[in-house]
Protein backbone atom coordinates (compact mmCIF):
# COMPACT_ATOMS: atom_id res chain seq x y z
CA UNK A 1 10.25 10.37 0.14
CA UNK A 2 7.29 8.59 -1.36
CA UNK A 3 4.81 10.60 -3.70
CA UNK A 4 1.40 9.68 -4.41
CA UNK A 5 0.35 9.50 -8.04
CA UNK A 6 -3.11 10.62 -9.22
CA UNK A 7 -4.06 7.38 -9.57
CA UNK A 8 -3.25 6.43 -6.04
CA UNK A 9 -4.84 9.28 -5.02
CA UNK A 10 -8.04 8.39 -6.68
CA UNK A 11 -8.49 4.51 -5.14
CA UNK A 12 -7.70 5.66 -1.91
CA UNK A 13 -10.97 8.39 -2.14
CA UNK A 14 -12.92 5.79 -4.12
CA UNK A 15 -12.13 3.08 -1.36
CA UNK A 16 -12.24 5.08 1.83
CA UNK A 17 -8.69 5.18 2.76
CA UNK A 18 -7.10 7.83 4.56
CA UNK A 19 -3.64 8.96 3.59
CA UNK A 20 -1.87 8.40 6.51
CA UNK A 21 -2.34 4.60 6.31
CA UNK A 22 -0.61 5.02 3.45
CA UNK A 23 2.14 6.36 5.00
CA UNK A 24 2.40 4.23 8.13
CA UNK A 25 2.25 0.92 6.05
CA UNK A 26 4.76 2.10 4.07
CA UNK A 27 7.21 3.48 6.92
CA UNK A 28 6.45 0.94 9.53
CA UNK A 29 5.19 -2.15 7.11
CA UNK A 30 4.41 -5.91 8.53
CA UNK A 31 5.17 -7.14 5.58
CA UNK A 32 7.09 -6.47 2.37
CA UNK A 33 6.90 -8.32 -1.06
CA UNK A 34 9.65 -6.94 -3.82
CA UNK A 35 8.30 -7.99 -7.52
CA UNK A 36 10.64 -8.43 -10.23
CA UNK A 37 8.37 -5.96 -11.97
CA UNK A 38 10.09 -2.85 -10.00
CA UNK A 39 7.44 -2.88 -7.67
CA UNK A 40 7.44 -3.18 -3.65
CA UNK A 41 4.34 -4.31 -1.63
CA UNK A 42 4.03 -3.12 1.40
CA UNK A 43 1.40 -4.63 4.03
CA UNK A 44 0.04 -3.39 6.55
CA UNK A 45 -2.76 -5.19 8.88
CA UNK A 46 -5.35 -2.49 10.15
CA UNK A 47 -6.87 -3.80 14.01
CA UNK A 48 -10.28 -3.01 12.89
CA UNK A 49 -12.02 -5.55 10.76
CA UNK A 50 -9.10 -7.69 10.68
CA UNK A 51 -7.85 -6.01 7.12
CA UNK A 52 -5.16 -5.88 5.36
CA UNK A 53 -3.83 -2.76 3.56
CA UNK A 54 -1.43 -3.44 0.15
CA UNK A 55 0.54 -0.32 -1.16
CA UNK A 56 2.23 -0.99 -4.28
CA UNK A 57 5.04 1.50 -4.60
CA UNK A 58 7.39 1.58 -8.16
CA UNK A 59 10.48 1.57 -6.59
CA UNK A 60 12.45 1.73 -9.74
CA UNK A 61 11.26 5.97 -9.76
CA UNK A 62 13.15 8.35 -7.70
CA UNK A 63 11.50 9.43 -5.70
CA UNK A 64 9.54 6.37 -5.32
CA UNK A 65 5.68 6.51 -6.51
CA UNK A 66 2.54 5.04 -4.68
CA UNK A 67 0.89 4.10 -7.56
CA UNK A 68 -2.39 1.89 -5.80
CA UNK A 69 -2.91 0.91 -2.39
CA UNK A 70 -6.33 -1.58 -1.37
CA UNK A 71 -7.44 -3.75 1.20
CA UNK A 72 -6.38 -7.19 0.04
CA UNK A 73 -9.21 -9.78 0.98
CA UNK A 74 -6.99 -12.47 0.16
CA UNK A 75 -4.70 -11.95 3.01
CA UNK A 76 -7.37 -12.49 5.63
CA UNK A 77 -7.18 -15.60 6.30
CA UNK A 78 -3.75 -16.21 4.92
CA UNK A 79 -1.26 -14.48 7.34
């Protein structure tokens, strides 16, 4: 189960991302990055635009918390 905290909720309003990308990068991820800070990137590349969607998720909580999610620039040209 993954919850959403309210400040996940608020980037992905403020950056125009719909909730069930959240949800499919995290389920069905290209990528995953796990951070020694408890943390657990999960990327997902979205057809359109050629972007790249990072959800960091605290994996240390039960039941794990989306706590951001963006479209990472940096990846673009990267992967």
């Amino acid at each position: 189960m993954l919850i959403l905290t309210r400040h996940c909720k608020e980037m992905l309003e403020q950056r125009n991302i719909v909730e069930t990308l959240v949800y499919s990068a995290v389920e069905k991820p290209d990528k995953v990055e796990n951070h020694d800070d408890g943390t657990r990137h999960y990327l997902k590349k979205i057809d359109n635009n050629n972007k790249w969607l990072r959800i960091i998720v605290n994996v240390q909580e039960d039941p794990n918390k989306a706590v951001t999610a963006f479209f990472d620039r940096r990846l673009r040209k990267k992967v």
